[in-house]
PDB file of N, CA and C in Angstrom:
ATOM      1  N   UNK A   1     -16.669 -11.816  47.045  1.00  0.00           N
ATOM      2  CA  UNK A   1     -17.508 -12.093  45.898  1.00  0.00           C
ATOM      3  C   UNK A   1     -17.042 -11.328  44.656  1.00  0.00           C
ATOM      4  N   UNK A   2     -16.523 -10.119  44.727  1.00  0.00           N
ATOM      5  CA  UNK A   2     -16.137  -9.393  43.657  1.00  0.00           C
ATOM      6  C   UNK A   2     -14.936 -10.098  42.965  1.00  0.00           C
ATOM      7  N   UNK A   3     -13.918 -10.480  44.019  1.00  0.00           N
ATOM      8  CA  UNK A   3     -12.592 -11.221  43.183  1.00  0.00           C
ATOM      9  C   UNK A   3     -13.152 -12.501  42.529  1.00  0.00           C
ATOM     10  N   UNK A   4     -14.042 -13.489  42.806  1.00  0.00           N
ATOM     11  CA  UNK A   4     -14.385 -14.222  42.290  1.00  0.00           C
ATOM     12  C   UNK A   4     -15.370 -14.161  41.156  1.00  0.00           C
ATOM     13  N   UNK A   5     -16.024 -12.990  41.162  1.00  0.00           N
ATOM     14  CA  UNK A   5     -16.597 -12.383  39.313  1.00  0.00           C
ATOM     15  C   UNK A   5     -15.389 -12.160  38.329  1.00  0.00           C
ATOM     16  N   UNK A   6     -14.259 -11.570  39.158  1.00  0.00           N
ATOM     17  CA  UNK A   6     -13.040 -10.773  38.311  1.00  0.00           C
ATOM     18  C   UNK A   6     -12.349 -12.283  37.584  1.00  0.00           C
ATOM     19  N   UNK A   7     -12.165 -13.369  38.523  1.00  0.00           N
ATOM     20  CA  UNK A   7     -11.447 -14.351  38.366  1.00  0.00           C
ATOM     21  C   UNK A   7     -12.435 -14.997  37.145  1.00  0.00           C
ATOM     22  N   UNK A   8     -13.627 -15.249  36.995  1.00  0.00           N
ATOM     23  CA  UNK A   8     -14.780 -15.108  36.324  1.00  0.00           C
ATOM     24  C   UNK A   8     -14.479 -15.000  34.829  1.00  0.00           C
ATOM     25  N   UNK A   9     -14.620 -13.582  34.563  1.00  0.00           N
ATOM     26  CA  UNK A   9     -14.497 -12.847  33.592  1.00  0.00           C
ATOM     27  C   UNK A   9     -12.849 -12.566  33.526  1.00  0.00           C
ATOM     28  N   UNK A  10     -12.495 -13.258  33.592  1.00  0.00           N
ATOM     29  CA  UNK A  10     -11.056 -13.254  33.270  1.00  0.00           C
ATOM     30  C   UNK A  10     -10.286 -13.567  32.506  1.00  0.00           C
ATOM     31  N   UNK A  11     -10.484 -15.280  31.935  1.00  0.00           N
ATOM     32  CA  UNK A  11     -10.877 -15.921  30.692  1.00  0.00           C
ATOM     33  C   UNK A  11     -11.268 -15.535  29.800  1.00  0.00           C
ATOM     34  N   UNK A  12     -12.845 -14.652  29.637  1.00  0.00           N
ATOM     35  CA  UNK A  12     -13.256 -13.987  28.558  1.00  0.00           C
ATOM     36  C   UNK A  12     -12.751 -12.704  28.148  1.00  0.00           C
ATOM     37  N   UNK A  13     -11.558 -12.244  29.404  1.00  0.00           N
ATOM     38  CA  UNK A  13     -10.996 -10.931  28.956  1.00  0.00           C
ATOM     39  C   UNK A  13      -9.729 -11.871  28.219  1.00  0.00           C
ATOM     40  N   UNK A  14      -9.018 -12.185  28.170  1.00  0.00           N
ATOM     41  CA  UNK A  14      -7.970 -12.725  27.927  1.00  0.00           C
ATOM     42  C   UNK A  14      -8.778 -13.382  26.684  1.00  0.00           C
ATOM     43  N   UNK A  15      -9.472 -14.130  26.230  1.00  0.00           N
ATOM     44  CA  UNK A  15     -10.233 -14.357  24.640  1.00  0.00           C
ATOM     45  C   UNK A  15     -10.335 -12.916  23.866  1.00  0.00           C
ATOM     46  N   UNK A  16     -10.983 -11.847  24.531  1.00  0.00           N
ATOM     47  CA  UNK A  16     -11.358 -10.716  23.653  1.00  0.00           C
ATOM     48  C   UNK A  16     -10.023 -10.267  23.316  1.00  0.00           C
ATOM     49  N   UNK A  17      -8.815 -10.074  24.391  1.00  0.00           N
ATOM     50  CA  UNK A  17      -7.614  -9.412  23.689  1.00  0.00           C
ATOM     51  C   UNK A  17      -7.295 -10.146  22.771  1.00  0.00           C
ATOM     52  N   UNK A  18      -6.891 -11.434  22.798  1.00  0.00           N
ATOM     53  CA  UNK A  18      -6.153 -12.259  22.178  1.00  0.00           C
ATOM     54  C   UNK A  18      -6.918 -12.244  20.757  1.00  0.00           C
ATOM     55  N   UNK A  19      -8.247 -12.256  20.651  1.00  0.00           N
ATOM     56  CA  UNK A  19      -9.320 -11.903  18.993  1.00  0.00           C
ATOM     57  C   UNK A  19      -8.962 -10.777  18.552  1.00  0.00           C
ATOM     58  N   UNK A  20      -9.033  -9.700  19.749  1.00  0.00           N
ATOM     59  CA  UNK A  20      -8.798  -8.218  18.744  1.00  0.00           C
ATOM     60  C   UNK A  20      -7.475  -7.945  18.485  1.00  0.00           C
ATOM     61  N   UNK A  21      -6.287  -8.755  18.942  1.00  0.00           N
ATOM     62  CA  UNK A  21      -4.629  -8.716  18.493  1.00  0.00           C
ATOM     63  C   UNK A  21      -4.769  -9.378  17.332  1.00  0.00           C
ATOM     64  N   UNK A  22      -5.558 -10.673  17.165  1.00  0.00           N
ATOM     65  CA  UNK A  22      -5.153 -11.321  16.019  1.00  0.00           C
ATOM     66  C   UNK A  22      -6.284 -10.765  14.905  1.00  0.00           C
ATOM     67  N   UNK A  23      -7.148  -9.579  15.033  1.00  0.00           N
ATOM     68  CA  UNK A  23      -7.393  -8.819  14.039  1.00  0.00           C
ATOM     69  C   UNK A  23      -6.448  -7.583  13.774  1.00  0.00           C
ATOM     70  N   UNK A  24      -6.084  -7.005  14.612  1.00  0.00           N
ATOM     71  CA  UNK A  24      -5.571  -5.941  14.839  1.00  0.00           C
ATOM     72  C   UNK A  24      -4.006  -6.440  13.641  1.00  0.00           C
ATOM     73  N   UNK A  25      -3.417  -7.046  14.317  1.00  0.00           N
ATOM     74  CA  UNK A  25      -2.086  -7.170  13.442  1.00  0.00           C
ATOM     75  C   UNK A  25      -2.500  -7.734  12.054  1.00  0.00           C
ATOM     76  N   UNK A  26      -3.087  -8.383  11.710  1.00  0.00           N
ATOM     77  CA  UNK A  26      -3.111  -8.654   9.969  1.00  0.00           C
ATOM     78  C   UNK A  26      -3.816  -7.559   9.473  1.00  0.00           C
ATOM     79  N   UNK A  27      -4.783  -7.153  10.063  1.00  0.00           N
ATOM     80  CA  UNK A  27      -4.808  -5.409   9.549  1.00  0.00           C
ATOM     81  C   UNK A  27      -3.867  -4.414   8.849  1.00  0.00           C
ATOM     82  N   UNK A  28      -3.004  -4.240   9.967  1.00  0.00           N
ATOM     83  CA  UNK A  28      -1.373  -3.301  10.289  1.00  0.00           C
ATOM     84  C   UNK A  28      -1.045  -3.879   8.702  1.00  0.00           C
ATOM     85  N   UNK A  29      -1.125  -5.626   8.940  1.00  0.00           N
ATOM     86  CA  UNK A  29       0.045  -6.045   7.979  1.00  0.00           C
ATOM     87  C   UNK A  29      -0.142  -5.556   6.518  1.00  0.00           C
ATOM     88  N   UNK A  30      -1.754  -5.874   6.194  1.00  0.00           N
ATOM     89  CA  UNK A  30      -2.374  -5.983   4.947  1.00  0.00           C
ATOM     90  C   UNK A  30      -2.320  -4.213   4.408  1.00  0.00           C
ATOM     91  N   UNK A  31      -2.460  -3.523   5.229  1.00  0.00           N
ATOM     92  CA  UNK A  31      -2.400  -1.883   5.048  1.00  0.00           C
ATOM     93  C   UNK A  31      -0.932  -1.666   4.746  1.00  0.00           C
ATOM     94  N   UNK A  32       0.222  -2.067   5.552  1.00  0.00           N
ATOM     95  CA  UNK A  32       1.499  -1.918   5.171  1.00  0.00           C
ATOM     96  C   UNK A  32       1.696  -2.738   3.577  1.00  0.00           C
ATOM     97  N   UNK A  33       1.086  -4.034   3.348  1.00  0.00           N
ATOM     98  CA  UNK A  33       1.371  -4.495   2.293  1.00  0.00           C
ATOM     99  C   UNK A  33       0.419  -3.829   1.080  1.00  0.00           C
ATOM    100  N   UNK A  34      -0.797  -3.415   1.182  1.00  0.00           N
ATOM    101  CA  UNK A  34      -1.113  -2.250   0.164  1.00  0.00           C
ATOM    102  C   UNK A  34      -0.527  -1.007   0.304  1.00  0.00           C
ATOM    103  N   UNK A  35       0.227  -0.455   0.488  1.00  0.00           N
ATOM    104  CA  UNK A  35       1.022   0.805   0.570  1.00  0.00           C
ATOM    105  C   UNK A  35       2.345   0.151  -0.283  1.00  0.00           C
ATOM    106  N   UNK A  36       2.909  -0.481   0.153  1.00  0.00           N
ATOM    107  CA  UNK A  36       4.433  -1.422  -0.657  1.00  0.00           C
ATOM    108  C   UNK A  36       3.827  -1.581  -1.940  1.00  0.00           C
ATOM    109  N   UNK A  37       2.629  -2.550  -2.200  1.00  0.00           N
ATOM    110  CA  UNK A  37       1.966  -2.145  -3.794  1.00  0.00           C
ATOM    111  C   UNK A  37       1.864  -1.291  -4.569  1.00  0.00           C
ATOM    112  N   UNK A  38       0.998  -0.007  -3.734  1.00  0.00           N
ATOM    113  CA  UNK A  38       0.853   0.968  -4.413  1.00  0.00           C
ATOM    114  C   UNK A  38       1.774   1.735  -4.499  1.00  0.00           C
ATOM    115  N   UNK A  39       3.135   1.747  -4.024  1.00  0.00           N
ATOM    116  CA  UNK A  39       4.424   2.541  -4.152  1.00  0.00           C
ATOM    117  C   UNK A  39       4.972   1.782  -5.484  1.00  0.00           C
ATOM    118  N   UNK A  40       5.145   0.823  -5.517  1.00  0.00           N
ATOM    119  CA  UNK A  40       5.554  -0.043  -6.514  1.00  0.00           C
ATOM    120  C   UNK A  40       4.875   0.319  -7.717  1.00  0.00           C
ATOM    121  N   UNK A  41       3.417   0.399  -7.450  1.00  0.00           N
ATOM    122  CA  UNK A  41       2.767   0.749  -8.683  1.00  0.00           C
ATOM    123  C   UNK A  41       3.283   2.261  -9.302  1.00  0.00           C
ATOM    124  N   UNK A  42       3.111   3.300  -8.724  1.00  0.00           N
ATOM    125  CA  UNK A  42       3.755   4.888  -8.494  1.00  0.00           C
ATOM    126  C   UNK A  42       4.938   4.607  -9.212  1.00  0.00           C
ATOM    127  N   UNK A  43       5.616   3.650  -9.042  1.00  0.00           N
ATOM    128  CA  UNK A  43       7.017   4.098  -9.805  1.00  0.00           C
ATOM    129  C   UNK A  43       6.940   3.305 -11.348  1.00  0.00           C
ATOM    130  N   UNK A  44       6.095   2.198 -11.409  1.00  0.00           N
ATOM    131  CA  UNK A  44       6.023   1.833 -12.496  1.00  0.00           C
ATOM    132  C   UNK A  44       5.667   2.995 -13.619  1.00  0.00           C
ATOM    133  N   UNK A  45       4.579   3.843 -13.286  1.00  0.00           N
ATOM    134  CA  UNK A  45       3.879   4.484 -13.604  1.00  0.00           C
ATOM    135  C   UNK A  45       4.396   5.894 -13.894  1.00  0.00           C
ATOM    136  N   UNK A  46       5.583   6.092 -13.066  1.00  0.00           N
ATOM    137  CA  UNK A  46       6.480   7.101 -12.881  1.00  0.00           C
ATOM    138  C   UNK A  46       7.765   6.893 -14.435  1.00  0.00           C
ATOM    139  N   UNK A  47       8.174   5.775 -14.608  1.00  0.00           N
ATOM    140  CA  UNK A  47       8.896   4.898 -15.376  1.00  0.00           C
ATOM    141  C   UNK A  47       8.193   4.860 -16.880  1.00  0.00           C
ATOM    142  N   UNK A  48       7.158   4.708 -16.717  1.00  0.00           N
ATOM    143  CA  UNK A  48       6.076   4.767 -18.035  1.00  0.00           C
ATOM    144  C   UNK A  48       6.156   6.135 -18.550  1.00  0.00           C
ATOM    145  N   UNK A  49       5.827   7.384 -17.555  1.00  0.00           N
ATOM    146  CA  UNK A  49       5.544   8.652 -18.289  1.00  0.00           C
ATOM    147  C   UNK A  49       7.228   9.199 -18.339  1.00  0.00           C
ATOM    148  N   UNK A  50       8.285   8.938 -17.953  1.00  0.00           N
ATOM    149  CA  UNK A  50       9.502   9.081 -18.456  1.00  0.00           C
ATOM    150  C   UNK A  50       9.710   8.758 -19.684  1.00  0.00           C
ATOM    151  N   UNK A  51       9.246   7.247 -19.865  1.00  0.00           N
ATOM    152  CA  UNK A  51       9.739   6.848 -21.198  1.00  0.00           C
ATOM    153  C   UNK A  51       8.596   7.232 -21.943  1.00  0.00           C
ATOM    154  N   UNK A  52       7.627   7.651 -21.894  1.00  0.00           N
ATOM    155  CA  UNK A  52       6.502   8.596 -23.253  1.00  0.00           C
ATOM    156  C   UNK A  52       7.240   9.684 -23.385  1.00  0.00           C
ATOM    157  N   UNK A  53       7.594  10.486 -22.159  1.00  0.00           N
ATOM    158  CA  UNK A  53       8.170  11.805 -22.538  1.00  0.00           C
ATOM    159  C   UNK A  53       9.703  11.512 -23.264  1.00  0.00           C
ATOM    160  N   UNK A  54      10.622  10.719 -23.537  1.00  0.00           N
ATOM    161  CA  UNK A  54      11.504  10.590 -23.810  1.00  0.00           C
ATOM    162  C   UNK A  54      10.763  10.244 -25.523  1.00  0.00           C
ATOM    163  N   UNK A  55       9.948   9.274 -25.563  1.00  0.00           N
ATOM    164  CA  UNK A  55       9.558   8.823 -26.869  1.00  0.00           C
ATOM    165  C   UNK A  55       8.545  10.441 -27.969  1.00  0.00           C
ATOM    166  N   UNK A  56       8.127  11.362 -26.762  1.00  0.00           N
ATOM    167  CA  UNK A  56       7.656  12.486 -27.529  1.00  0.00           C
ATOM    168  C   UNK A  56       8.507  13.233 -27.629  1.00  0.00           C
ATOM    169  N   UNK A  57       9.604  13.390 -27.409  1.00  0.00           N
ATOM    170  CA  UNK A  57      11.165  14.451 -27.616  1.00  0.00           C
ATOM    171  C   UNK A  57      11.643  13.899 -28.538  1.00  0.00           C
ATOM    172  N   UNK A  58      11.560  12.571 -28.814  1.00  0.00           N
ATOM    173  CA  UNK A  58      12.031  12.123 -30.333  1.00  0.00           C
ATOM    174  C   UNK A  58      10.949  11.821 -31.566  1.00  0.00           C
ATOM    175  N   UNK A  59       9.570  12.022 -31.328  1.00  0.00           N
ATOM    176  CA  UNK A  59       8.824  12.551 -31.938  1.00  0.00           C
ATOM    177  C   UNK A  59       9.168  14.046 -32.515  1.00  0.00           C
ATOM    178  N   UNK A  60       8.630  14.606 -31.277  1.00  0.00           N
ATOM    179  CA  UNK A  60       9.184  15.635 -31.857  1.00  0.00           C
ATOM    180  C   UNK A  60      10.143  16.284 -32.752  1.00  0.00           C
ATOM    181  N   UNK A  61      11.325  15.920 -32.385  1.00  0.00           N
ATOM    182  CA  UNK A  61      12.495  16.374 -32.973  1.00  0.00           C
ATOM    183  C   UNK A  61      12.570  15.631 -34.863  1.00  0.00           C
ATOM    184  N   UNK A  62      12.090  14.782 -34.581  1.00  0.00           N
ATOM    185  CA  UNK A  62      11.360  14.170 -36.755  1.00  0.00           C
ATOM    186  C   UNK A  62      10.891  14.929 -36.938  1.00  0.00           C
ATOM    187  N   UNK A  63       9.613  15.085 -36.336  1.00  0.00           N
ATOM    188  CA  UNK A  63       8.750  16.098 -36.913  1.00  0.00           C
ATOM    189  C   UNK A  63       9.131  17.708 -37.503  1.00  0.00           C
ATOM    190  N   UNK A  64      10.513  17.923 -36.381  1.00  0.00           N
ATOM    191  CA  UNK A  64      10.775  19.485 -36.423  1.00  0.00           C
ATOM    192  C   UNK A  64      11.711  19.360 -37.916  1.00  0.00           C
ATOM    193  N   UNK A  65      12.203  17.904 -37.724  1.00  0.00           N
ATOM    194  CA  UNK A  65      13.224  18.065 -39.153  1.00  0.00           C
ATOM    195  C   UNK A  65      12.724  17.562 -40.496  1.00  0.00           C
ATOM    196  N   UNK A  66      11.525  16.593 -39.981  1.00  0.00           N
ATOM    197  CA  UNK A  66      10.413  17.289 -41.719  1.00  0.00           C
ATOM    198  C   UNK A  66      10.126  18.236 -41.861  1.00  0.00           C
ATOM    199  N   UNK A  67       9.446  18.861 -40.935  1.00  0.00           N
ATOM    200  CA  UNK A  67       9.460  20.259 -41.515  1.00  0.00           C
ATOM    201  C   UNK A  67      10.325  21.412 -41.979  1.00  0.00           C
ATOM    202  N   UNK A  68      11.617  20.872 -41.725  1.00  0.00           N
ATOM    203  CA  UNK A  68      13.104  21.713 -42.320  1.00  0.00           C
ATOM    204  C   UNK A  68      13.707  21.372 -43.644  1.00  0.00           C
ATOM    205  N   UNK A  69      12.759  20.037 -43.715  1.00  0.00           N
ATOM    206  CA  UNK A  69      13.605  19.365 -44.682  1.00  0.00           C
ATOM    207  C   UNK A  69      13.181  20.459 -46.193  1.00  0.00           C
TER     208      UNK A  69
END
């Protein structure tokens, strides 16, 4: 009687894995693909305050030579 509950519920074990794999991996995926975003974003952002600091060193340097002038 027991192998024939197991044989039973056997089906519904094999449904529950197969639901929680096909949550489980687009999870993984969607977390790996917001991380690839937000790295992407990081360097944009990284790229931006390079070129301010490049654009305030040549601020600067006008400024230092109006005031020499």
């Amino acid at each position: 009687m027991k192998k024939g509950k197991r044989l039973k519920l056997l089906p519904f074990t094999i449904l529950l894995s197969a639901l929680s794999f096909t949550v489980y991996v687009p999870g993984i995926l969607l977390m790996q693909n917001a991380r690839n975003e937000i790295s992407i974003q990081i360097q944009d952002i990284e790229k931006q305050i390079e070129s301010l600091e490049e654009v305030n060193r040549e601020l600067s340097a006008e400024v230092e030579n109006l005031r020499n002038a």
